[in-house]
N, C-alpha and C. Protein backbone atom coordinates (compact mmCIF):
# COMPACT_ATOMS: atom_id res chain seq x y z
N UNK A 1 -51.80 -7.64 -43.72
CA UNK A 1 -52.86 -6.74 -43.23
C UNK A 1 -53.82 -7.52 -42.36
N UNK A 2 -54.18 -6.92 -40.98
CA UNK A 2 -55.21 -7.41 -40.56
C UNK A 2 -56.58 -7.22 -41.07
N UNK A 3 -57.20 -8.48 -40.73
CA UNK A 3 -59.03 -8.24 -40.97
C UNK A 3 -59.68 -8.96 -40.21
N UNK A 4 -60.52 -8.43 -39.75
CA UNK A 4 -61.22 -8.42 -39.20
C UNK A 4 -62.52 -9.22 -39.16
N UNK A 5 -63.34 -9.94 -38.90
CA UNK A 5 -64.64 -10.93 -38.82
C UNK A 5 -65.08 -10.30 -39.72
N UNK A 6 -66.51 -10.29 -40.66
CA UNK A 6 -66.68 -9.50 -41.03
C UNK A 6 -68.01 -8.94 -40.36
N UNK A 7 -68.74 -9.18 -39.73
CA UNK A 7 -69.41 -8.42 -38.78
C UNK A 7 -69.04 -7.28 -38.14
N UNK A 8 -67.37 -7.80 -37.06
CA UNK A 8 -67.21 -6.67 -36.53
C UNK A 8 -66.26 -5.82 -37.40
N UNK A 9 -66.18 -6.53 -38.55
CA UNK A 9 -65.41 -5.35 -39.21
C UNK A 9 -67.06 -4.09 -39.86
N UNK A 10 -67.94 -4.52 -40.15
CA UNK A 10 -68.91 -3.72 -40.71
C UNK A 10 -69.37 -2.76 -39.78
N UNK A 11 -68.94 -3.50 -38.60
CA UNK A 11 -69.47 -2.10 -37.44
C UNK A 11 -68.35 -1.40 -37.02
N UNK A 12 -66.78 -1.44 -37.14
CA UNK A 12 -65.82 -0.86 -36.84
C UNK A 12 -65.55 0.18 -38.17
N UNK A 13 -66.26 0.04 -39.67
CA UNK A 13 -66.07 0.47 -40.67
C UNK A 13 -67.37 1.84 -40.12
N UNK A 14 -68.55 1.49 -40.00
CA UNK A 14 -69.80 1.98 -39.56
C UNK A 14 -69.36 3.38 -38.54
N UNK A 15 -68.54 2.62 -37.35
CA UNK A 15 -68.58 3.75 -36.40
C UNK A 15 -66.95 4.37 -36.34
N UNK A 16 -66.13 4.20 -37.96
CA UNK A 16 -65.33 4.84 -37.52
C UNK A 16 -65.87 6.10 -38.45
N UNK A 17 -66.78 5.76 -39.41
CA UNK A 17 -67.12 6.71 -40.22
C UNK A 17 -68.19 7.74 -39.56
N UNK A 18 -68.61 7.63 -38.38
CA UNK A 18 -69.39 8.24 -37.80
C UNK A 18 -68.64 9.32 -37.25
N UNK A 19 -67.86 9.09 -36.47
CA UNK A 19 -66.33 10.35 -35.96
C UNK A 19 -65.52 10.66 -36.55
N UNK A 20 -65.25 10.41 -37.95
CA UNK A 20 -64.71 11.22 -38.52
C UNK A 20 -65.02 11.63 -40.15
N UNK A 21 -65.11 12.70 -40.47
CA UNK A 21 -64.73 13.60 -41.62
C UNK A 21 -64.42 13.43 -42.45
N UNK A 22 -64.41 12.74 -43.69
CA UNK A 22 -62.91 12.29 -44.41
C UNK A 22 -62.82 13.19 -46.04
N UNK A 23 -62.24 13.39 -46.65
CA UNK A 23 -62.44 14.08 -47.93
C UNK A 23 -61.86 12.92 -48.85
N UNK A 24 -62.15 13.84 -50.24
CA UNK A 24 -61.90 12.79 -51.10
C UNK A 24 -60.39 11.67 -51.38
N UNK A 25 -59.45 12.05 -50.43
CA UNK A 25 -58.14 11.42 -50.30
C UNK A 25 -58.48 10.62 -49.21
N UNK A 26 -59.05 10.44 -48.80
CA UNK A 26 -59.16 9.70 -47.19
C UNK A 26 -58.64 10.21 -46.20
N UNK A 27 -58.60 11.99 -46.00
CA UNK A 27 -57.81 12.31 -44.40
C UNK A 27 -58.75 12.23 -43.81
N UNK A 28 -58.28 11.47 -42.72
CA UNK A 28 -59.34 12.18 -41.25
C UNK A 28 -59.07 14.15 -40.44
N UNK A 29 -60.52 14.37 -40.60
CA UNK A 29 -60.43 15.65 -40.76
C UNK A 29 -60.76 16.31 -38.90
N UNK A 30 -61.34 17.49 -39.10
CA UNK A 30 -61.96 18.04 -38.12
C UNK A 30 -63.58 17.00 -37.90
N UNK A 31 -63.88 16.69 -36.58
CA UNK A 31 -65.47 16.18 -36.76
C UNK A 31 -66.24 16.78 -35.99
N UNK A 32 -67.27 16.54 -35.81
CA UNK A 32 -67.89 16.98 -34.72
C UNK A 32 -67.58 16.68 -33.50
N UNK A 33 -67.83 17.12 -32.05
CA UNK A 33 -67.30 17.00 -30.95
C UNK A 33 -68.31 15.96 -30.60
N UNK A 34 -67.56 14.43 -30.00
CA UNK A 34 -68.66 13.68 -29.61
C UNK A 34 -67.89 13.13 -28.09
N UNK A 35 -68.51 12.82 -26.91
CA UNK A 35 -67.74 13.09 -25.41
C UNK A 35 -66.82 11.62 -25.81
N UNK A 36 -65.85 11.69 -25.24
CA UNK A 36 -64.95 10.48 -25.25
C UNK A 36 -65.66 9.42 -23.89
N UNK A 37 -65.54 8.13 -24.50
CA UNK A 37 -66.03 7.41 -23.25
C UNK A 37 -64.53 7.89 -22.12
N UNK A 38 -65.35 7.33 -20.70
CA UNK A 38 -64.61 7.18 -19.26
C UNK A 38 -63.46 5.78 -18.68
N UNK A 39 -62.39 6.47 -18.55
CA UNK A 39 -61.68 5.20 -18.34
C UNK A 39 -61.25 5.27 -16.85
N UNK A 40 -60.72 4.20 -16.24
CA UNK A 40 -59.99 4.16 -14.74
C UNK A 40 -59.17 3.44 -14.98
N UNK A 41 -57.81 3.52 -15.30
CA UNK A 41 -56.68 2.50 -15.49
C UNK A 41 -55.63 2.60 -14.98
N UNK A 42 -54.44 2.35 -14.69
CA UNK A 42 -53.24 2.53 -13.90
C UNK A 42 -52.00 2.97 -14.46
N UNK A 43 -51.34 3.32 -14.89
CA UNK A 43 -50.15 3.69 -15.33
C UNK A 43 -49.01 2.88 -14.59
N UNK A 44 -47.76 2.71 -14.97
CA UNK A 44 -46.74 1.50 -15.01
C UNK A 44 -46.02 2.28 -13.33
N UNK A 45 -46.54 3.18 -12.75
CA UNK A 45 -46.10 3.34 -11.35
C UNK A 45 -47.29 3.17 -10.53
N UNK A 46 -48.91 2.46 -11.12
CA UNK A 46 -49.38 2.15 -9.81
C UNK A 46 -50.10 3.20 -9.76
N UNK A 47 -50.48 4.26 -10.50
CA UNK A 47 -50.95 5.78 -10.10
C UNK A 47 -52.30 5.76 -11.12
N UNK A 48 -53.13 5.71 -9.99
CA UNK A 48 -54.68 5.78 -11.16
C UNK A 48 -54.79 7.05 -12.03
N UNK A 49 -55.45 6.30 -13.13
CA UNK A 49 -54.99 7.49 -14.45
C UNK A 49 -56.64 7.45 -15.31
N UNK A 50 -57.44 8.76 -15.19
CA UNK A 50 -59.00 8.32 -15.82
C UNK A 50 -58.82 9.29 -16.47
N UNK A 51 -59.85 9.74 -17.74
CA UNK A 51 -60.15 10.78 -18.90
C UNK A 51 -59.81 12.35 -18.19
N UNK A 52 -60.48 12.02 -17.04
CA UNK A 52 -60.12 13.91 -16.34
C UNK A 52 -59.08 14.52 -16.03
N UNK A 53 -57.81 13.36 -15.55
CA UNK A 53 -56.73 13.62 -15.56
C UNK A 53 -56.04 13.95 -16.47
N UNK A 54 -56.47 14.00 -18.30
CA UNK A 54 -56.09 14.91 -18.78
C UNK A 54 -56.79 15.69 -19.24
N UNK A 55 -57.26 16.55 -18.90
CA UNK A 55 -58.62 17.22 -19.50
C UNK A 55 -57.66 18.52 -19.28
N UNK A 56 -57.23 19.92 -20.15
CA UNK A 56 -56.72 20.76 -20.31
C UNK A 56 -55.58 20.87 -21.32
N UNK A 57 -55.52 19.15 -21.58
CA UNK A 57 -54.23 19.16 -22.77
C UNK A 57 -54.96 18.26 -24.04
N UNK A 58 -54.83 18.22 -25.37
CA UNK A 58 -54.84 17.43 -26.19
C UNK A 58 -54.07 16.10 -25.81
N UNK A 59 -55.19 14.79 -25.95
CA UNK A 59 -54.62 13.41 -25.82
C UNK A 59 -54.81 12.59 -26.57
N UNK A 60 -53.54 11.77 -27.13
CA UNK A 60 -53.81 10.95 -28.01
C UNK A 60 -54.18 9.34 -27.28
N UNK A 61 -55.05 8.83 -27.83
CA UNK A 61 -55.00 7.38 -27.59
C UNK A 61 -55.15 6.06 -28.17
N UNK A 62 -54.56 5.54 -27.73
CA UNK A 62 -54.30 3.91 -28.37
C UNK A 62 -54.27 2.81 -27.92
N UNK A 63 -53.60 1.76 -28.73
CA UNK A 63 -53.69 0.29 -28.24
C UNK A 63 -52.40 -0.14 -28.43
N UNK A 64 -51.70 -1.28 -27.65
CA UNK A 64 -50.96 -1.78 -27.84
C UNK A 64 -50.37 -3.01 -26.77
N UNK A 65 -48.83 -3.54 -26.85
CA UNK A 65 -48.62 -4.65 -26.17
C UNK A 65 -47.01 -4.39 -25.89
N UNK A 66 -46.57 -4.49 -24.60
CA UNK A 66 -45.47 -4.58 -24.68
C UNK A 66 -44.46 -5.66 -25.58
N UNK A 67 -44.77 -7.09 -26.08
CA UNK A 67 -44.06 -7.41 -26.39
C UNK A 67 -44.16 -8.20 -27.87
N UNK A 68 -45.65 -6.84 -28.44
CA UNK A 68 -46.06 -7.11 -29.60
C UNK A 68 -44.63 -7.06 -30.97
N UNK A 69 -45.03 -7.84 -31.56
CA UNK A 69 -43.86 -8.16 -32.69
C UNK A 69 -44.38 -7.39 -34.00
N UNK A 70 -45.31 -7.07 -33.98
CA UNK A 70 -46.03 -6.27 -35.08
C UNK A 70 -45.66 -5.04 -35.40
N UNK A 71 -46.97 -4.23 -35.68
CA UNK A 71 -46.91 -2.66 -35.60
C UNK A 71 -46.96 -1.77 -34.20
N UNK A 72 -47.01 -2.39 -33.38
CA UNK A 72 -47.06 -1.38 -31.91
C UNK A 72 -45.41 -0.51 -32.47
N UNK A 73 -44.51 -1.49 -32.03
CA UNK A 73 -43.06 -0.44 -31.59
C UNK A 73 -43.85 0.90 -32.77
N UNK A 74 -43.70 0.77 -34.34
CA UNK A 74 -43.85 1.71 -35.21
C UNK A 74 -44.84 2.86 -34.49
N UNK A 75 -45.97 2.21 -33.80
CA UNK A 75 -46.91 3.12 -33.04
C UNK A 75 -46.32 4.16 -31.84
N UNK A 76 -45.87 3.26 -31.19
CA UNK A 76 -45.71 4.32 -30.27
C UNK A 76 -44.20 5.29 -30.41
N UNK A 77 -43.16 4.86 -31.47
CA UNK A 77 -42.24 5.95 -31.91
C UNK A 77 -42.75 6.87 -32.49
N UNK A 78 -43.89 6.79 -33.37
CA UNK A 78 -44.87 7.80 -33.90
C UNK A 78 -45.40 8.56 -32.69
N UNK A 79 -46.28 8.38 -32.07
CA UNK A 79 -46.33 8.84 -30.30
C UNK A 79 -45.78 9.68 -30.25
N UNK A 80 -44.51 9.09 -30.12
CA UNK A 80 -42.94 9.55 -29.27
C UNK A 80 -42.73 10.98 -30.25
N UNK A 81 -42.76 10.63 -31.60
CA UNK A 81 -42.10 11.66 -32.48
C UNK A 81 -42.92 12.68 -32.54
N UNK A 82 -44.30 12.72 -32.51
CA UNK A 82 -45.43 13.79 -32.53
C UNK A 82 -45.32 14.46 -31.01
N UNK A 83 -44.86 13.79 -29.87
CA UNK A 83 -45.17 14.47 -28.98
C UNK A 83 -43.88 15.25 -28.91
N UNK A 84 -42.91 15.15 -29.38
CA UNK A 84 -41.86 15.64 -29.26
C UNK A 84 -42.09 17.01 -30.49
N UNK A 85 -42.69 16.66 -31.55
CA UNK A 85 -43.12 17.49 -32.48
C UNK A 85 -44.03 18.81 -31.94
N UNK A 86 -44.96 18.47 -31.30
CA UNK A 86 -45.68 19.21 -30.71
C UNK A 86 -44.86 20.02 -29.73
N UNK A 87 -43.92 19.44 -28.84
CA UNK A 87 -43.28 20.54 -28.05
C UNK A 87 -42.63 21.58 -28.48
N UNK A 88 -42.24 21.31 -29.55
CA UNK A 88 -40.94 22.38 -30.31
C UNK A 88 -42.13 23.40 -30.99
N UNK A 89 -43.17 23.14 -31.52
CA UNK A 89 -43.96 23.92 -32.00
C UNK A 89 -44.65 24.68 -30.20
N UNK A 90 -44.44 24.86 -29.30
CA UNK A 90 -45.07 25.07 -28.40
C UNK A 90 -46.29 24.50 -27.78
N UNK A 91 -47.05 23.19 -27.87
CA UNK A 91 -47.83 22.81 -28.08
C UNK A 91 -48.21 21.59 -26.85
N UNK A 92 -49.26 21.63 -25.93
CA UNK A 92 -49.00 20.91 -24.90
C UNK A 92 -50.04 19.44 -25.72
N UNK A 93 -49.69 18.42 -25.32
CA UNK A 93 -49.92 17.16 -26.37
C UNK A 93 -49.76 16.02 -25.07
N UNK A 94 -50.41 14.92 -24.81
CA UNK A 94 -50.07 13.91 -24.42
C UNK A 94 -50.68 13.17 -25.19
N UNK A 95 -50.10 11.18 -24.57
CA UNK A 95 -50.51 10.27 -25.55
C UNK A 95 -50.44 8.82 -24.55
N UNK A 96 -51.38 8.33 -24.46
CA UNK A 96 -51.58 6.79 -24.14
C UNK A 96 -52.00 6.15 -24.56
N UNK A 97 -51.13 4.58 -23.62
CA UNK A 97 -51.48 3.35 -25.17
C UNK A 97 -51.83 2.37 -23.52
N UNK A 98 -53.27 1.97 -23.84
CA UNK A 98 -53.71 0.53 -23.37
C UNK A 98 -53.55 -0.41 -23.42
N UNK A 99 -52.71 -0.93 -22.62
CA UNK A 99 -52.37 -2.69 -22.90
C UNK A 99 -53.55 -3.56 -22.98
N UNK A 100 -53.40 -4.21 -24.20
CA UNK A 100 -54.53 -5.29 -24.40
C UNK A 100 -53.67 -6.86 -24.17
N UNK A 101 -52.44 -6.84 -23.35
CA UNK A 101 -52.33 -7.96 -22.32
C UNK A 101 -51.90 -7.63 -21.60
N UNK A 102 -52.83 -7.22 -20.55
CA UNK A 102 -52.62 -6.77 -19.18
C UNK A 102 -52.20 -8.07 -17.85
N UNK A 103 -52.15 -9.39 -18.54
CA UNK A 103 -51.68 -10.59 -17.82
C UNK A 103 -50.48 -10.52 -17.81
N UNK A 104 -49.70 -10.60 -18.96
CA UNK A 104 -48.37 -10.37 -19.25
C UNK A 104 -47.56 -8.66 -18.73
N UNK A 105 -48.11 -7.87 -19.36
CA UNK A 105 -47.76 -6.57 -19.60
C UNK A 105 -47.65 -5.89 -17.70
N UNK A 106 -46.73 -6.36 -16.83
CA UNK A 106 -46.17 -6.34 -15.44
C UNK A 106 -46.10 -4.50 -15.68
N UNK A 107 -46.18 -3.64 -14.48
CA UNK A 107 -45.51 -2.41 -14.66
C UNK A 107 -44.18 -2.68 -14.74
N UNK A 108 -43.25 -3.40 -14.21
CA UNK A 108 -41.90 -3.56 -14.83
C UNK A 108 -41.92 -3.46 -16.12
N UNK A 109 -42.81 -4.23 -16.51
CA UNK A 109 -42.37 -4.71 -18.45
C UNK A 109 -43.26 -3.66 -19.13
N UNK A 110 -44.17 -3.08 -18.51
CA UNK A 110 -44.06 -1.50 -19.18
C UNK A 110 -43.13 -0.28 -19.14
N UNK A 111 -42.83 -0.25 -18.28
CA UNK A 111 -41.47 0.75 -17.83
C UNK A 111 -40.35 0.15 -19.05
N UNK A 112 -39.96 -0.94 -18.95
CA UNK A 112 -39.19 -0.89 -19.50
C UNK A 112 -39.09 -0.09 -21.47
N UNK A 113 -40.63 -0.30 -21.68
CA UNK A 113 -40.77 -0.07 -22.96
C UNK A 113 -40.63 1.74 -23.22
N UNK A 114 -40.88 2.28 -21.73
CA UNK A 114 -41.21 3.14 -21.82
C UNK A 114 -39.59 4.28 -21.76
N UNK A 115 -38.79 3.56 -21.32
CA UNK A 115 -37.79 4.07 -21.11
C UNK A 115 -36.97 4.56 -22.56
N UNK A 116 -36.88 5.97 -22.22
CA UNK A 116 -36.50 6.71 -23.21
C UNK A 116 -37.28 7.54 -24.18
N UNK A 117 -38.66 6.95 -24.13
CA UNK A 117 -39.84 7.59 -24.74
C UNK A 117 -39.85 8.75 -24.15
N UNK A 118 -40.28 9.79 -24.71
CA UNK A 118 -41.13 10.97 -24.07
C UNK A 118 -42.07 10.73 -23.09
N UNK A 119 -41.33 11.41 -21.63
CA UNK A 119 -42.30 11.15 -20.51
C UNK A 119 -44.02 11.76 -20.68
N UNK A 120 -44.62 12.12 -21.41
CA UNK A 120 -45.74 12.41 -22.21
C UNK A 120 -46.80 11.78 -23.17
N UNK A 121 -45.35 10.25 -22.70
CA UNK A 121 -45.99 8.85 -23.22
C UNK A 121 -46.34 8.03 -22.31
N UNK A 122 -47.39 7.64 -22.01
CA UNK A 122 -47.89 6.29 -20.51
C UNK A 122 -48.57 5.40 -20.93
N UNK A 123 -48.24 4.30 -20.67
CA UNK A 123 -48.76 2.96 -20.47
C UNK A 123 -49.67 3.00 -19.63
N UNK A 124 -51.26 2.49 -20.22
CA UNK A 124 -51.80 1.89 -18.84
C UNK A 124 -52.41 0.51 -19.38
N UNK A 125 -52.44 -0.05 -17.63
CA UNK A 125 -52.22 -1.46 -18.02
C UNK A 125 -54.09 -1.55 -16.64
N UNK A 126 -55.00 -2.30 -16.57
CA UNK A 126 -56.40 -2.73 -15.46
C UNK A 126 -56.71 -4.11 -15.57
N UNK A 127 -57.51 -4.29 -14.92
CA UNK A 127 -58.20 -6.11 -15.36
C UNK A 127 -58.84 -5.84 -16.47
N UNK A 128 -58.52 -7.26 -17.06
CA UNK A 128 -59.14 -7.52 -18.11
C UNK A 128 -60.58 -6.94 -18.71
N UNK A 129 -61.45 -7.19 -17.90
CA UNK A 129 -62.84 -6.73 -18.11
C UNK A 129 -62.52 -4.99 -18.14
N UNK A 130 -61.66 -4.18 -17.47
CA UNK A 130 -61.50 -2.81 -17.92
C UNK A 130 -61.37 -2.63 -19.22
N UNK A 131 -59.80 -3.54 -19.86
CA UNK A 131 -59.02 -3.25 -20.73
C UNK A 131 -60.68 -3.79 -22.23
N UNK A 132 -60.77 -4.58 -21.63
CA UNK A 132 -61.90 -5.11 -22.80
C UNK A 132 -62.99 -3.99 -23.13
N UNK A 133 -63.72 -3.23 -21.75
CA UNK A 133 -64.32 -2.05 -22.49
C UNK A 133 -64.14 -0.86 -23.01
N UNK A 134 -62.68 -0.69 -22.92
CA UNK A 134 -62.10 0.54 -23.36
C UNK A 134 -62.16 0.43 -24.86
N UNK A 135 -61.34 -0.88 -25.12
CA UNK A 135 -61.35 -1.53 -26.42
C UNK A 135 -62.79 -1.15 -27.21
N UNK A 136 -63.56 -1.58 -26.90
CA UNK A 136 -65.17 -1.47 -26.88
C UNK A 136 -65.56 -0.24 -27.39
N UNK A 137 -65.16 0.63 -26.14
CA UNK A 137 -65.53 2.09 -26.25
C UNK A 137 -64.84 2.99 -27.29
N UNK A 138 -63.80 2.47 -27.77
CA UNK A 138 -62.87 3.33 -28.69
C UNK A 138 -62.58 2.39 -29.75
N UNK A 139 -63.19 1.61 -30.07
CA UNK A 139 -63.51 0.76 -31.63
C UNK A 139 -62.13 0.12 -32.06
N UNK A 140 -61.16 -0.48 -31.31
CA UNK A 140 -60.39 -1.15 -31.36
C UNK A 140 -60.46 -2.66 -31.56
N UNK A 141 -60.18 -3.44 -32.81
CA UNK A 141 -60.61 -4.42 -32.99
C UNK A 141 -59.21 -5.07 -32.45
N UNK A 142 -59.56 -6.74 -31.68
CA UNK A 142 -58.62 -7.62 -31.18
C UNK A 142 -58.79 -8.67 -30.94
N UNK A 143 -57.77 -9.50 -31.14
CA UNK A 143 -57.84 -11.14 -31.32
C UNK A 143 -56.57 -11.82 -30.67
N UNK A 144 -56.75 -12.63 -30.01
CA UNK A 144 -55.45 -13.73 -29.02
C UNK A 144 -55.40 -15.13 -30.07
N UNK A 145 -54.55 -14.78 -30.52
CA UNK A 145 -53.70 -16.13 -31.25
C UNK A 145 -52.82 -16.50 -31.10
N UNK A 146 -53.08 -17.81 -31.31
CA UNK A 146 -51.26 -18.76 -30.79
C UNK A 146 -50.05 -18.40 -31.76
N UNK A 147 -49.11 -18.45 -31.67
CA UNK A 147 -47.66 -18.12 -32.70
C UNK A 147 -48.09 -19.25 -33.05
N UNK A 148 -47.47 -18.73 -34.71
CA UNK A 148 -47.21 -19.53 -35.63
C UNK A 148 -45.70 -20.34 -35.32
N UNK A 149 -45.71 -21.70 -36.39
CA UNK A 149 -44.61 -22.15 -36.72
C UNK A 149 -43.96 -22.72 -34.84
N UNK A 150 -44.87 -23.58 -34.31
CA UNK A 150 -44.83 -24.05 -33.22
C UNK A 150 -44.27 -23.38 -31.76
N UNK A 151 -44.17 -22.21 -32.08
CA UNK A 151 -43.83 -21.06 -31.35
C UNK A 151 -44.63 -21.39 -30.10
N UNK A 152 -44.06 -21.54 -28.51
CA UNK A 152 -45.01 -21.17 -27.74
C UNK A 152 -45.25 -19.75 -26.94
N UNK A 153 -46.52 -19.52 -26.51
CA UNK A 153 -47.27 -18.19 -26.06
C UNK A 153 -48.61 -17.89 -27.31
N UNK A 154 -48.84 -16.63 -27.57
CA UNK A 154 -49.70 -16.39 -28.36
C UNK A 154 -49.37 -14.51 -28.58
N UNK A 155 -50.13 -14.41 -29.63
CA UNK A 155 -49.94 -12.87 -29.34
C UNK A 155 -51.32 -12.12 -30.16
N UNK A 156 -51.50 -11.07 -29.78
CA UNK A 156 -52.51 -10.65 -30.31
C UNK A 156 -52.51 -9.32 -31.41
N UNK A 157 -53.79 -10.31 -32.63
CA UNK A 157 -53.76 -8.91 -33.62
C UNK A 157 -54.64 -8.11 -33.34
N UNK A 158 -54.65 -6.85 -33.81
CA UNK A 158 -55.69 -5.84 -33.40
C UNK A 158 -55.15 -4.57 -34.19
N UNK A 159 -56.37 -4.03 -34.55
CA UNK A 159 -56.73 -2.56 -35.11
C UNK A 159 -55.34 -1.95 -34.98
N UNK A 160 -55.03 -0.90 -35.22
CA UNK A 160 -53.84 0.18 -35.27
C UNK A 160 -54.67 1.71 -34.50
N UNK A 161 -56.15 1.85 -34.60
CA UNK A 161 -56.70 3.49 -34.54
C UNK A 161 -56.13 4.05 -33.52
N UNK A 162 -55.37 5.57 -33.61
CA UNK A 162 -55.24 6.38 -32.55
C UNK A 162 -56.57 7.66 -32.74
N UNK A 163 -56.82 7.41 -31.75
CA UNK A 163 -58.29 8.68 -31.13
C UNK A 163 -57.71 10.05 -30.97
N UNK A 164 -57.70 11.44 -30.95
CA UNK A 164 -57.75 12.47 -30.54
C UNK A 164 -59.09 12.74 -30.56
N UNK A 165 -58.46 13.02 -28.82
CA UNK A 165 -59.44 13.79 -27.65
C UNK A 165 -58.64 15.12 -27.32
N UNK A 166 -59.54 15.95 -27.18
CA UNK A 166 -59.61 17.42 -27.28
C UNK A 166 -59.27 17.89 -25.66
N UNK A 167 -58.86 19.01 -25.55
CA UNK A 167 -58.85 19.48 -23.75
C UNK A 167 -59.97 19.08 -23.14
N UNK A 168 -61.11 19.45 -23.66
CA UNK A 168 -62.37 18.88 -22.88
C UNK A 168 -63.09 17.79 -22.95
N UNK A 169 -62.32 16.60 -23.13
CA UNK A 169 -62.94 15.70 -23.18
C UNK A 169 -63.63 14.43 -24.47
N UNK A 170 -63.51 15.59 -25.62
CA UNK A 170 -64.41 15.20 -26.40
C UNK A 170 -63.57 14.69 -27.56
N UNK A 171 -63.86 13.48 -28.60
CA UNK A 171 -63.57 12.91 -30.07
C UNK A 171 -63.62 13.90 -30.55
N UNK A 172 -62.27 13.88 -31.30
CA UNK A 172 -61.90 14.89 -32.74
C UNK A 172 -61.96 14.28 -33.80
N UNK A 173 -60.84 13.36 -34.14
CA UNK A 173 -60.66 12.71 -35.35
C UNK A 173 -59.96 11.32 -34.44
N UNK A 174 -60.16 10.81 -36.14
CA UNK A 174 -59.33 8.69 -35.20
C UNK A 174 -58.94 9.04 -36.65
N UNK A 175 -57.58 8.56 -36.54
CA UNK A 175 -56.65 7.48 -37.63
C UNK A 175 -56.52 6.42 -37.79
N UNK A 176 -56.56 5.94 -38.80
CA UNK A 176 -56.57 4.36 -38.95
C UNK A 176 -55.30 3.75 -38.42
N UNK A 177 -53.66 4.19 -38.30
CA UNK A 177 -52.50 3.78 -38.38
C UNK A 177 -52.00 4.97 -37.94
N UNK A 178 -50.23 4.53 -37.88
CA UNK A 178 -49.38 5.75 -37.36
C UNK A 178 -49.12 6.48 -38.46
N UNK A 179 -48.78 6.17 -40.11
CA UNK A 179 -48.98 6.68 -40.81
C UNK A 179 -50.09 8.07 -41.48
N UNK A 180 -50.90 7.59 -41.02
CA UNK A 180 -52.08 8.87 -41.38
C UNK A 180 -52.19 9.75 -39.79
N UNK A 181 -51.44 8.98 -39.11
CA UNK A 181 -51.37 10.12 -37.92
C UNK A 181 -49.66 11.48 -37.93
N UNK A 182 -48.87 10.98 -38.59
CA UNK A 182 -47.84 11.70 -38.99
C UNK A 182 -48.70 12.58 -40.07
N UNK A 183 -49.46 12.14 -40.60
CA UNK A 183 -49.55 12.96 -42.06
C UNK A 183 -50.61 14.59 -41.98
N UNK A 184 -51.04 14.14 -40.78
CA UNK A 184 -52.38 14.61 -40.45
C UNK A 184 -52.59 15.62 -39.44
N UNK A 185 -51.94 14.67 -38.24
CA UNK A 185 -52.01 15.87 -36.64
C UNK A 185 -51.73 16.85 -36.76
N UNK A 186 -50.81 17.44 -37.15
CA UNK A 186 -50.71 18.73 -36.89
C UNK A 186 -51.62 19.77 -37.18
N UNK A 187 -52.19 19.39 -38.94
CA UNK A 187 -53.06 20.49 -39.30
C UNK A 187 -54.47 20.04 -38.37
N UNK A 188 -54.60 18.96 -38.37
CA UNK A 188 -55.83 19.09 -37.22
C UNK A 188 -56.15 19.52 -35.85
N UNK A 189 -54.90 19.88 -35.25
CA UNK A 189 -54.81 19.92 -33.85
C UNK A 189 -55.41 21.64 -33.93
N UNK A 190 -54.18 22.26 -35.14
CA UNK A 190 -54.57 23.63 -35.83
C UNK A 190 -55.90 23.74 -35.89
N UNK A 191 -56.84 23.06 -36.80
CA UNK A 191 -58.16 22.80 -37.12
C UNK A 191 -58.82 23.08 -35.97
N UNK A 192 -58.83 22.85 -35.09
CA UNK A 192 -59.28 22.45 -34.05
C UNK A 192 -59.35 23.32 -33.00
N UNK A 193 -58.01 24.13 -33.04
CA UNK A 193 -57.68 25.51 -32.02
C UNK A 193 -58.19 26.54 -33.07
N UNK A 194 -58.24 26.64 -33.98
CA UNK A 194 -59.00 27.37 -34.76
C UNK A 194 -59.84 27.61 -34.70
N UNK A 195 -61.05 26.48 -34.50
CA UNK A 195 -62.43 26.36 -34.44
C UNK A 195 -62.69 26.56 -33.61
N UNK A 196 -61.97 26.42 -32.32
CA UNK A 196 -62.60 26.45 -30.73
C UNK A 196 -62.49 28.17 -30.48
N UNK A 197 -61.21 28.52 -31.13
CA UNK A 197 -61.37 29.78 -30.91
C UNK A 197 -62.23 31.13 -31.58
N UNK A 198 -63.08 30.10 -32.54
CA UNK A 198 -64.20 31.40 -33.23
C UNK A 198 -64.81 32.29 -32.02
């Protein structure tokens, strides 16, 4: 399990409890609508990609690495499987994951990850100082460490949270992992079209 400093873990504990809901099992529920921060990032063809460009569909978002050895792959087949979930239920859904090594992470070597995923899945990859305030803005904790066991390169640990953002813009609920995001999305997305439609 990752952990976190414990500073920024007290403020990542602080403000995840601020956006979301939770009941006595720990789901993340319906929350209040709070605006999603603004991004400008690129997608793996070069094609600038910011918050407005999806504004009319439910979007999921995240973190990850193309050639993370961890929990990413598990993440984004979860992605993959919800967005595919959502279609069969009729349900328009997208989902992006931010590269937090955007040195390494080439649009080649995103494409490649991407191939076969649900085109409803995008990589975006900016300079560093982008990728760092997104991180920021959406409470993603992350760290660059060297491989173990004389391994050379490094790779980085970091948080698991996926965000849902709403058609217009705004924080719904964050999950801690892909796990409580299988367990969960659907009735919230429900939750959610429910509520909007009082």
């Amino acid at each position: 399990m990752i952990v976190a400093p414990a500073r920024r873990r007290r403020s990542h504990v602080a403000l995840a409890i601020s956006i979301t809901c939770c009941s006595a099992v720990g789901r993340a529920a319906y929350c209040d609508k709070r605006p999603a921060a603004a991004f400008s990032l690129l997608d793996s063809s070069g094609q600038q990609r910011t918050l407005q460009s999806f504004h009319g569909a439910p979007l999921l978002l995240g973190f990850a690495y193309a050639s993370c050895r961890g929990q990413c792959p598990a993440l984004w087949a979860e992605l993959n499987q919800q967005l595919r979930a959502a279609r069969q239920r009729g349900e328009s859904l997208f989902a992006l994951l931010i590269t937090l090594n955007p040195e390494r992470d080439t649009p080649a070597a995103l494409q490649s990850v991407e191939t076969g995923l649900d085109p409803h899945l995008r990589f975006l990859r900016g300079e560093r100082s982008a990728v760092e305030r997104a991180a920021m803005d959406y409470h993603v904790w992350h760290q660059k460490n060297p491989l173990r066991l004389r391994e050379p390169g490094y790779q980085f640990e970091h948080t698991s949270t996926i965000t849902l953002i709403d058609d217009q813009g705004y924080i719904r609920c964050a999950y801690p992992d892909p796990g409580a995001l299988r367990r969960q999305l659907p009735d919230d997305l429900q939750r959610i079209k429910d509520h909007d439609n009082d």
